[in-house]
PDB file of N, CA and C in Angstrom:
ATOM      1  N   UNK A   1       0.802  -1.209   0.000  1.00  0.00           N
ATOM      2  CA  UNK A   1       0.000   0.000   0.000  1.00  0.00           C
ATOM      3  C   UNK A   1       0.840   1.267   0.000  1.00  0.00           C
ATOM      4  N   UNK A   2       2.154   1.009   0.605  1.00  0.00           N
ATOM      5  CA  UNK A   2       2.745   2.189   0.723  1.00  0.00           C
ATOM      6  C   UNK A   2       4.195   1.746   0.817  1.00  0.00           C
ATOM      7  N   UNK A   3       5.198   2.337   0.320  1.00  0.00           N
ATOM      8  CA  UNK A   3       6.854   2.272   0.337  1.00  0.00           C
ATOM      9  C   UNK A   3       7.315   3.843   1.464  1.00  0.00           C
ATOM     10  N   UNK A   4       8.286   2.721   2.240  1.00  0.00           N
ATOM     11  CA  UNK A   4       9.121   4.156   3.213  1.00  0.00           C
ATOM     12  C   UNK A   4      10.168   3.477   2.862  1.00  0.00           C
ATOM     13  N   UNK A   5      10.973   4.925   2.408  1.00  0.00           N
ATOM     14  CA  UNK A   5      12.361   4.764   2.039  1.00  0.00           C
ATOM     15  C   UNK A   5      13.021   5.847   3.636  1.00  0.00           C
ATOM     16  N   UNK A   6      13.540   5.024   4.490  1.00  0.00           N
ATOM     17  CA  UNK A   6      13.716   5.461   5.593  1.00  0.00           C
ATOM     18  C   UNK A   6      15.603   6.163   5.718  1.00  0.00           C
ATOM     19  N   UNK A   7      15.854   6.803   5.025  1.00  0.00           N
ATOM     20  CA  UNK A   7      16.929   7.275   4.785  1.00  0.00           C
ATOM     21  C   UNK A   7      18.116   6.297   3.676  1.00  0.00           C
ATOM     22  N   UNK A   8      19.323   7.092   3.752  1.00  0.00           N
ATOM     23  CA  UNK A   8      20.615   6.106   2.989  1.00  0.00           C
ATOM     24  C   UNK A   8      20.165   5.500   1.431  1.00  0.00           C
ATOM     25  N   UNK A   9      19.213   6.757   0.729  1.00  0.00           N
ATOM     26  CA  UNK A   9      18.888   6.267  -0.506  1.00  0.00           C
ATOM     27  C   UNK A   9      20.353   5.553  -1.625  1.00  0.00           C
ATOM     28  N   UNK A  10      20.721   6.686  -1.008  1.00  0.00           N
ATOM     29  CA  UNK A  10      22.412   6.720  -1.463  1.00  0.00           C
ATOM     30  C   UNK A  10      23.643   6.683  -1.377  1.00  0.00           C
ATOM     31  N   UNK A  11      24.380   5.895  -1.501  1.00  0.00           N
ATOM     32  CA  UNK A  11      25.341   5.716  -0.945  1.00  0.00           C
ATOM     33  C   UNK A  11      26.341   7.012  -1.153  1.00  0.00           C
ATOM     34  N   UNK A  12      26.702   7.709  -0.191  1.00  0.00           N
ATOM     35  CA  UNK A  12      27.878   8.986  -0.062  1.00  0.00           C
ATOM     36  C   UNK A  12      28.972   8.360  -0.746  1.00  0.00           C
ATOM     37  N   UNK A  13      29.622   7.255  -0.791  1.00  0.00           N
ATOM     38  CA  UNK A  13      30.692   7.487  -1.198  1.00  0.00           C
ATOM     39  C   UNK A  13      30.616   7.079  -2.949  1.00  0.00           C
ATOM     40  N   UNK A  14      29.419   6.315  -3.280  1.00  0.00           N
ATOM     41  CA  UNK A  14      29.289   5.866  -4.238  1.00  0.00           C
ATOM     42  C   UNK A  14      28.334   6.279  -5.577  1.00  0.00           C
ATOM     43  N   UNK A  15      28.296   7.689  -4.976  1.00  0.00           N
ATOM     44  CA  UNK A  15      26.413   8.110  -5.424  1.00  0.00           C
ATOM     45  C   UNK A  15      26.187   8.004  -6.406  1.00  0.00           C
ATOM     46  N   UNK A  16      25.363   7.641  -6.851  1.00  0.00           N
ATOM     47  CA  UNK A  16      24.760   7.737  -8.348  1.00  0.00           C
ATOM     48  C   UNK A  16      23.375   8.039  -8.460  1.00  0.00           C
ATOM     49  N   UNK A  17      23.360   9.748  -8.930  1.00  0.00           N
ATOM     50  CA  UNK A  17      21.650   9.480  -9.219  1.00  0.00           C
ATOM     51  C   UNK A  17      21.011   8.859  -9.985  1.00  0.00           C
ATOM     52  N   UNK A  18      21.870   8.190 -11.279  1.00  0.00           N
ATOM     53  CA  UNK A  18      20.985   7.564 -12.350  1.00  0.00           C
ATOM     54  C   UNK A  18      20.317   6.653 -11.780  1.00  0.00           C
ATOM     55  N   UNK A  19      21.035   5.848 -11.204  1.00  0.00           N
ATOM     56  CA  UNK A  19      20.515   4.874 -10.723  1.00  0.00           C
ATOM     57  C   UNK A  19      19.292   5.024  -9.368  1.00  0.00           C
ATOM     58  N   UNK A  20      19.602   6.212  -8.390  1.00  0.00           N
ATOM     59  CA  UNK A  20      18.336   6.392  -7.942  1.00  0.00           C
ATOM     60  C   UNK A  20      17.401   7.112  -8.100  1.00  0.00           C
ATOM     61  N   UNK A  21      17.548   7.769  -9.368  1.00  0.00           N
ATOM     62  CA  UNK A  21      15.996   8.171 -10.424  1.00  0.00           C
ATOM     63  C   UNK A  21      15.914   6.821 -11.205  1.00  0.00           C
ATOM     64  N   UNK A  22      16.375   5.993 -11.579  1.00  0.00           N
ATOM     65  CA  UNK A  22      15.718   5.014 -12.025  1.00  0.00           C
ATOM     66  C   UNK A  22      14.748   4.315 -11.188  1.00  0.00           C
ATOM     67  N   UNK A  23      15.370   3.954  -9.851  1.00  0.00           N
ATOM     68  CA  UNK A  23      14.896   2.862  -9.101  1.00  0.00           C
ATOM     69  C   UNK A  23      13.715   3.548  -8.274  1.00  0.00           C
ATOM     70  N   UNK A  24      13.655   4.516  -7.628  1.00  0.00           N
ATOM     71  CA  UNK A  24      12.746   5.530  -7.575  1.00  0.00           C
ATOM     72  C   UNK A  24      11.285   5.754  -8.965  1.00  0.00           C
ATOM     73  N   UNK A  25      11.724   5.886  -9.960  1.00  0.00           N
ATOM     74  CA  UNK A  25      10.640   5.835 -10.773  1.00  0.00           C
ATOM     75  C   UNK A  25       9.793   4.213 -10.957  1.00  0.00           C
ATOM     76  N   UNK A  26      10.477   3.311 -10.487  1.00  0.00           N
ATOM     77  CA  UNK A  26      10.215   2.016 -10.579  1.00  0.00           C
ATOM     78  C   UNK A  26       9.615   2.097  -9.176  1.00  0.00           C
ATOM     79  N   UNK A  27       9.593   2.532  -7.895  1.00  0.00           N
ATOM     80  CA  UNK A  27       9.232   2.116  -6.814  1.00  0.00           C
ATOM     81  C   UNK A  27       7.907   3.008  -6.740  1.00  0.00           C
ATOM     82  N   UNK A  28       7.521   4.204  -7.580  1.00  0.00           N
ATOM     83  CA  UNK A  28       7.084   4.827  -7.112  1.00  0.00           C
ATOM     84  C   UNK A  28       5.071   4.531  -8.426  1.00  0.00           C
ATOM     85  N   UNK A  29       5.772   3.356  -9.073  1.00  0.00           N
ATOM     86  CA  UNK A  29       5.084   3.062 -10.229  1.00  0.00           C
ATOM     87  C   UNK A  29       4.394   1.584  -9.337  1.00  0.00           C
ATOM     88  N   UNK A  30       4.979   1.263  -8.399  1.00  0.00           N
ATOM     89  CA  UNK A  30       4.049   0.098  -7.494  1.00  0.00           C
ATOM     90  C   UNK A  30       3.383   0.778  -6.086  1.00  0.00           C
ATOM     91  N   UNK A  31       3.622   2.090  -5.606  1.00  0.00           N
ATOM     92  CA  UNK A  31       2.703   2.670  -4.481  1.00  0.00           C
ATOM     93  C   UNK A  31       3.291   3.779  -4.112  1.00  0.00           C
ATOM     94  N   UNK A  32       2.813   4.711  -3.602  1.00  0.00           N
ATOM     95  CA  UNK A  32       3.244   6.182  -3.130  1.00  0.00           C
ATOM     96  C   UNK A  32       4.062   5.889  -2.282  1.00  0.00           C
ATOM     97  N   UNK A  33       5.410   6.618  -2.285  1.00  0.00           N
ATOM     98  CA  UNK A  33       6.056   6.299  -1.452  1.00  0.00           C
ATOM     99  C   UNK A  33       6.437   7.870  -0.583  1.00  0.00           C
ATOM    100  N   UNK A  34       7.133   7.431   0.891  1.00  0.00           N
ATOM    101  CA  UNK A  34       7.451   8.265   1.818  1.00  0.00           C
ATOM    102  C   UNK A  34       8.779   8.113   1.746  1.00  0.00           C
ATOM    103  N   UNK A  35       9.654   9.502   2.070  1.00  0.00           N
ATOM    104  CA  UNK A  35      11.094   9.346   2.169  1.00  0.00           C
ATOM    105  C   UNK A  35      11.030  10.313   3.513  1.00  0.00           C
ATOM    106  N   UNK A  36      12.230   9.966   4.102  1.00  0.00           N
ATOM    107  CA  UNK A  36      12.976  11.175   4.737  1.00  0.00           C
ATOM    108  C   UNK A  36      14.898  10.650   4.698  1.00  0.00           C
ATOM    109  N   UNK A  37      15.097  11.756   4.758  1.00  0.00           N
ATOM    110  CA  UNK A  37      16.983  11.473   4.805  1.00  0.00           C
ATOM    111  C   UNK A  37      17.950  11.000   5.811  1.00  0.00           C
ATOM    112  N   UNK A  38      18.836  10.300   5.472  1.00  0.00           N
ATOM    113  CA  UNK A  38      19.588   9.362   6.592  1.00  0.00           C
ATOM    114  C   UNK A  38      21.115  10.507   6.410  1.00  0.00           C
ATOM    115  N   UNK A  39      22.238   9.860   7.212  1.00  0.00           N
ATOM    116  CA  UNK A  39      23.271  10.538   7.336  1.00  0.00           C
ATOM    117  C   UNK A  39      24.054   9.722   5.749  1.00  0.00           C
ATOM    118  N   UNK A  40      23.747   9.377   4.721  1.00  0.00           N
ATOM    119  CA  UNK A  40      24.280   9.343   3.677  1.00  0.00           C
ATOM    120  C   UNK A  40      24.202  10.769   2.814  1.00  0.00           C
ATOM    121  N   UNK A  41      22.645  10.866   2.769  1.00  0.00           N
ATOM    122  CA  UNK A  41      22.050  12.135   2.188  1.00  0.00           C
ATOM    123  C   UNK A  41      22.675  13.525   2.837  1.00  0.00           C
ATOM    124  N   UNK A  42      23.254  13.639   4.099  1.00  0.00           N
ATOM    125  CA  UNK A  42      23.718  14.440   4.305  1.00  0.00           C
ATOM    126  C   UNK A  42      25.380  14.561   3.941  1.00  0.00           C
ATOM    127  N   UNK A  43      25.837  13.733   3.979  1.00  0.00           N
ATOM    128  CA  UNK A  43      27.035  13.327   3.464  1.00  0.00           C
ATOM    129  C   UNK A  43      27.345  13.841   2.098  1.00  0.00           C
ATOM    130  N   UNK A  44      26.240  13.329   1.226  1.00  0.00           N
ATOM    131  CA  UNK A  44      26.724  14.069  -0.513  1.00  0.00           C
ATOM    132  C   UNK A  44      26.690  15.419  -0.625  1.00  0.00           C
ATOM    133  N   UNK A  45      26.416  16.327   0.497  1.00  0.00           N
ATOM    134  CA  UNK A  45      26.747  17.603   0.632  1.00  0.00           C
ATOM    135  C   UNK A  45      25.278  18.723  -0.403  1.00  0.00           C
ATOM    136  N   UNK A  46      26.130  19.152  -1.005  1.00  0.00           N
ATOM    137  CA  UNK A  46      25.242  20.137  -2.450  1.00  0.00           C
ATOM    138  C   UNK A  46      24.490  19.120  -3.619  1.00  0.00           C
ATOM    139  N   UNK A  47      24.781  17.971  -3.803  1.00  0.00           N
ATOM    140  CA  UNK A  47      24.350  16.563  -4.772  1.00  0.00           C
ATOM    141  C   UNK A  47      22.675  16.759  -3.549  1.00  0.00           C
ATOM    142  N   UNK A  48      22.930  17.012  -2.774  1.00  0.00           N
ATOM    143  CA  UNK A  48      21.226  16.357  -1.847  1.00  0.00           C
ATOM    144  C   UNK A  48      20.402  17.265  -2.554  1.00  0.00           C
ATOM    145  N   UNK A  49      20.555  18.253  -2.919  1.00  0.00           N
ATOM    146  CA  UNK A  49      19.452  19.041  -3.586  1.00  0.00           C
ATOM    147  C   UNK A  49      18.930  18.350  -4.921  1.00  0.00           C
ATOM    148  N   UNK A  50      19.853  17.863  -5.751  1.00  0.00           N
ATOM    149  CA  UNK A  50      19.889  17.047  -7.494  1.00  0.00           C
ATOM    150  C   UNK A  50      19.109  15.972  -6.735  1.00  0.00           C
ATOM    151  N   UNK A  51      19.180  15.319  -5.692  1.00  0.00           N
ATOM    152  CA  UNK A  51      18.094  14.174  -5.076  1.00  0.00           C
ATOM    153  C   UNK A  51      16.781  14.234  -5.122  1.00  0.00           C
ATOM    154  N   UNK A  52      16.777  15.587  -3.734  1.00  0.00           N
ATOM    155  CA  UNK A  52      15.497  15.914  -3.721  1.00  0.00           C
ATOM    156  C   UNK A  52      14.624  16.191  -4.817  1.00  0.00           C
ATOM    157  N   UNK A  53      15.164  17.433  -5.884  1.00  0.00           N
ATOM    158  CA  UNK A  53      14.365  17.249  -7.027  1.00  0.00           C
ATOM    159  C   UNK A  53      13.807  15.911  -7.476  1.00  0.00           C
ATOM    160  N   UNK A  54      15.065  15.184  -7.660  1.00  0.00           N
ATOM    161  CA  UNK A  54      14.706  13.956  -8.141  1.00  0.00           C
ATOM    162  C   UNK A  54      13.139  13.133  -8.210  1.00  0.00           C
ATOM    163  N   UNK A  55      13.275  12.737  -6.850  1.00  0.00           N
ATOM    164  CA  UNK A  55      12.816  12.642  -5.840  1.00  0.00           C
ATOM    165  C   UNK A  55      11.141  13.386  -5.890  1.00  0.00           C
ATOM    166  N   UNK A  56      11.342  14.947  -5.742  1.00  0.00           N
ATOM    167  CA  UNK A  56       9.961  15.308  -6.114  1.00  0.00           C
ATOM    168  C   UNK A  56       9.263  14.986  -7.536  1.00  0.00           C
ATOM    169  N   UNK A  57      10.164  15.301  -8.379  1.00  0.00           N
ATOM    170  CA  UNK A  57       9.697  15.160  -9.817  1.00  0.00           C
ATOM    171  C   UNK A  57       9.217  13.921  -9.657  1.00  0.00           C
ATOM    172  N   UNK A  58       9.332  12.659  -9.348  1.00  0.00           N
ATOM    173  CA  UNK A  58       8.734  11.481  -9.309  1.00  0.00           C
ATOM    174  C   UNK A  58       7.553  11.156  -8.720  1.00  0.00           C
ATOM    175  N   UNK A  59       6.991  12.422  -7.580  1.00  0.00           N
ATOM    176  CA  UNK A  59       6.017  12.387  -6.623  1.00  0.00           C
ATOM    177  C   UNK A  59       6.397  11.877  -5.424  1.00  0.00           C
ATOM    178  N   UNK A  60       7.207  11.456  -4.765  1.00  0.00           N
ATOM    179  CA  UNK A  60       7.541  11.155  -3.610  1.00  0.00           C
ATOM    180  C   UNK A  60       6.991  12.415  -2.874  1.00  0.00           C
ATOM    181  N   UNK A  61       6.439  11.584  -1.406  1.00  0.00           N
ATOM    182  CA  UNK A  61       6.412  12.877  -0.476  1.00  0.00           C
ATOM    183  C   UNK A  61       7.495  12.479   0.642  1.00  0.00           C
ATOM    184  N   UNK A  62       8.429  13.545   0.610  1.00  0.00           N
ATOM    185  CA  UNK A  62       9.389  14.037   1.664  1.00  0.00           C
ATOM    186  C   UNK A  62       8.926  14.281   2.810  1.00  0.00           C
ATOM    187  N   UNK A  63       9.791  13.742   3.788  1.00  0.00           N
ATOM    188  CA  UNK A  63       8.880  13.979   5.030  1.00  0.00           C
ATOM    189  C   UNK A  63      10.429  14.844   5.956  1.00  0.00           C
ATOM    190  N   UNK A  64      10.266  15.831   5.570  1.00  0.00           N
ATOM    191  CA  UNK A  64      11.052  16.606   6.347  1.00  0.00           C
ATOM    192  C   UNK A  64      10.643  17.248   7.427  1.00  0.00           C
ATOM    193  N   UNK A  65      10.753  16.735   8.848  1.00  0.00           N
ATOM    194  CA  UNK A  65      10.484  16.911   9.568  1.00  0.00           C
ATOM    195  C   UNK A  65       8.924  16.593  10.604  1.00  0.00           C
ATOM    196  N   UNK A  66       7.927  15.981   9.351  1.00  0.00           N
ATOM    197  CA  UNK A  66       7.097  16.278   9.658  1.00  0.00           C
ATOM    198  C   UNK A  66       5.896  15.015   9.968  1.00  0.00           C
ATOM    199  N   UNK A  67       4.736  14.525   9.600  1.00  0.00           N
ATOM    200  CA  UNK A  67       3.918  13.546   9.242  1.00  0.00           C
ATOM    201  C   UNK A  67       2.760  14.047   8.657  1.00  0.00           C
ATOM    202  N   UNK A  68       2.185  12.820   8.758  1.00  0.00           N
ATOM    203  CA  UNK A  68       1.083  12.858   6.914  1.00  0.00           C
ATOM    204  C   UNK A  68       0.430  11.340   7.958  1.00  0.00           C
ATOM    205  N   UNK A  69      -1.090  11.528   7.481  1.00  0.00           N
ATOM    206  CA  UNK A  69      -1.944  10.271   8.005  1.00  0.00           C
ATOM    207  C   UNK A  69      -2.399   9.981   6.865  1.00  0.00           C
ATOM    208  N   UNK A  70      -2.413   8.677   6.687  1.00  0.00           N
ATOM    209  CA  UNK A  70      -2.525   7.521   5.882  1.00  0.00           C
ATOM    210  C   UNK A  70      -4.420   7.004   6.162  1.00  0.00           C
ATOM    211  N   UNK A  71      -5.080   6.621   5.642  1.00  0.00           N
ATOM    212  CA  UNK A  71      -6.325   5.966   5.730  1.00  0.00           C
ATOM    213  C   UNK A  71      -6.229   4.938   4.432  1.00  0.00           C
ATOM    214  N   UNK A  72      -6.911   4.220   4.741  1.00  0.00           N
ATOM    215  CA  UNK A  72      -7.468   2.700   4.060  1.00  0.00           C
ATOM    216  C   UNK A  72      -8.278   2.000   5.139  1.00  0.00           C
ATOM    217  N   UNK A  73      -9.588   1.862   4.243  1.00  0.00           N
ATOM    218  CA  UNK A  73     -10.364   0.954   4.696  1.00  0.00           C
ATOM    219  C   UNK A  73     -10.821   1.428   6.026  1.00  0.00           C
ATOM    220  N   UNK A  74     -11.422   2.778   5.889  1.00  0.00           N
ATOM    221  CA  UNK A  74     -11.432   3.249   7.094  1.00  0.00           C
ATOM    222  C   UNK A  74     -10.886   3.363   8.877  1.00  0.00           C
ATOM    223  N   UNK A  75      -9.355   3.070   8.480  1.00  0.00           N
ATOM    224  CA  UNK A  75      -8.582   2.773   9.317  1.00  0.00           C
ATOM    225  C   UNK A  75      -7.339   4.149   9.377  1.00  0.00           C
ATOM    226  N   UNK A  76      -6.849   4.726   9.823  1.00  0.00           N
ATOM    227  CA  UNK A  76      -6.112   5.879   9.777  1.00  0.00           C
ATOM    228  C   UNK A  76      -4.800   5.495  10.544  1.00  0.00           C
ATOM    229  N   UNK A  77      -3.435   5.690   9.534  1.00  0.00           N
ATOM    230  CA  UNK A  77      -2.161   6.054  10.783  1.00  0.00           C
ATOM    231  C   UNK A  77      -2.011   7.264  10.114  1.00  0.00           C
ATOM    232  N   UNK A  78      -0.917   7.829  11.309  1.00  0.00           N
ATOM    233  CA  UNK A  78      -0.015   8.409  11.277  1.00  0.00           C
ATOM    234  C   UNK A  78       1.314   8.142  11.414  1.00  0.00           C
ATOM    235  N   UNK A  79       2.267   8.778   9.942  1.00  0.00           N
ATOM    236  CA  UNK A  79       3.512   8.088   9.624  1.00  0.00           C
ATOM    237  C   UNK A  79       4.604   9.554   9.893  1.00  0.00           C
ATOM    238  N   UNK A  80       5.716   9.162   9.843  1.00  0.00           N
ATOM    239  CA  UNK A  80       6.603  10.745  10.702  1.00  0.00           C
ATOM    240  C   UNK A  80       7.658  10.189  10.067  1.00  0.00           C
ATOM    241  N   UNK A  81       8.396  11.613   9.545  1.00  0.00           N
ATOM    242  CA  UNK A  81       9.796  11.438   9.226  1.00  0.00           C
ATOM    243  C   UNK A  81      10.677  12.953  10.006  1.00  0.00           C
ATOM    244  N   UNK A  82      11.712  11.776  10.461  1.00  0.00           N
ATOM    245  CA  UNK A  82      12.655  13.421  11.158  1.00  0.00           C
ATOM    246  C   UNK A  82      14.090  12.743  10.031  1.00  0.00           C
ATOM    247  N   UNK A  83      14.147  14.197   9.999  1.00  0.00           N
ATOM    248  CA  UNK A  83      15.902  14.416   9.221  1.00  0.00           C
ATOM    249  C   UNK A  83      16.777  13.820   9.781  1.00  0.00           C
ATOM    250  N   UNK A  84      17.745  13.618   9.194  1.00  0.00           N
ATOM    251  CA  UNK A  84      19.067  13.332   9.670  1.00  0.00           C
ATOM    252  C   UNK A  84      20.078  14.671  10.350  1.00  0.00           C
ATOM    253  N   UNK A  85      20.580  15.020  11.503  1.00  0.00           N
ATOM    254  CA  UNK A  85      20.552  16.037  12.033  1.00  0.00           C
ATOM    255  C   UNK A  85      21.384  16.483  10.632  1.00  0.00           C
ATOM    256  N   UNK A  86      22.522  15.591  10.295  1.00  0.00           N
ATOM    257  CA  UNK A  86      23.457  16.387   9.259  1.00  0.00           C
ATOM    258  C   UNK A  86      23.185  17.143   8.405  1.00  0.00           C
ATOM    259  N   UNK A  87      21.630  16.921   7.502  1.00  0.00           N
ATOM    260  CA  UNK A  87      21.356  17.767   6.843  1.00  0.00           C
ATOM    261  C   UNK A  87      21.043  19.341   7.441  1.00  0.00           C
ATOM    262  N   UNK A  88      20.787  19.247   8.390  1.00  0.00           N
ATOM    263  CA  UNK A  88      20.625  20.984   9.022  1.00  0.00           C
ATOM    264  C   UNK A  88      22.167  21.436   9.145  1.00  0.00           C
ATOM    265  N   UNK A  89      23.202  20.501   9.871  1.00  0.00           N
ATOM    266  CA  UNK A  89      24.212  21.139   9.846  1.00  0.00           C
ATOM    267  C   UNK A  89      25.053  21.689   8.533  1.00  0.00           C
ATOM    268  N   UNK A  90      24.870  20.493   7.405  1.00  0.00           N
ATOM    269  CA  UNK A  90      24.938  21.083   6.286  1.00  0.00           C
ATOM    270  C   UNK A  90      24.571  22.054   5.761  1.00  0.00           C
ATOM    271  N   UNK A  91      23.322  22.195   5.977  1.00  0.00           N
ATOM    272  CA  UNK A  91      22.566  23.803   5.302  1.00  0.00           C
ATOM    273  C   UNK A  91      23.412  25.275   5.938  1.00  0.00           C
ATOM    274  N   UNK A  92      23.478  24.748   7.065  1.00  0.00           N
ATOM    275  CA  UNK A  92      24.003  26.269   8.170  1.00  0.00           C
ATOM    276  C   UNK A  92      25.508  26.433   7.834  1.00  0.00           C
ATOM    277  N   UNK A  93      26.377  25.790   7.613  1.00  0.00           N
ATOM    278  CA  UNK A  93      27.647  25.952   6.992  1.00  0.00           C
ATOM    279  C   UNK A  93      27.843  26.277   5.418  1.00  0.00           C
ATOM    280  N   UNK A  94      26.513  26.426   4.670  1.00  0.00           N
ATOM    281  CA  UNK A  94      26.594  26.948   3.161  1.00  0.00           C
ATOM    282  C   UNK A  94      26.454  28.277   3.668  1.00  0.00           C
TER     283      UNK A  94
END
């Protein structure tokens, strides 16, 4: 019903977006998926932005910081994503 990509889409030392706009457009073609960022994503530094687009352009919802409730079948959660602290420290040192 639903995909969480719970951080470390990408590997920092190895990144490749082709490959995670590919696999991303493939995951996102079997159910809506949720992301939030792990300490990889903070790691690729200025590349996390070329992600995120990514990432949006595909429809993913980002969960930066925040949550989003889910229903089916008249049943309701609530799902939460917190950042990886690195990405804030990253931002404040640009």
């Amino acid at each position: 019903d639903m995909i969480a990509v719970t951080g470390d889409f990408v590997d920092s030392k190895r990144t490749d977006m082709k490959i995670a706009e590919e696999l991303i457009k493939r995951l996102t073609e079997i159910a809506p998926c949720y992301y939030v960022t792990g300490n990889h994503e903070a790691w690729i530094g200025g590349r996390y932005q070329e992600l995120e687009e990514k990432l949006l352009d595909t429809g993913v919802i980002i969960l930066h910081d925040r949550s989003v409730g889910l229903m089916k079948d008249n049943e309701r959660i609530q799902i939460a994503g917190l950042d990886d602290l690195g990405i804030y420290l990253k931002k404040k040192a640009h």
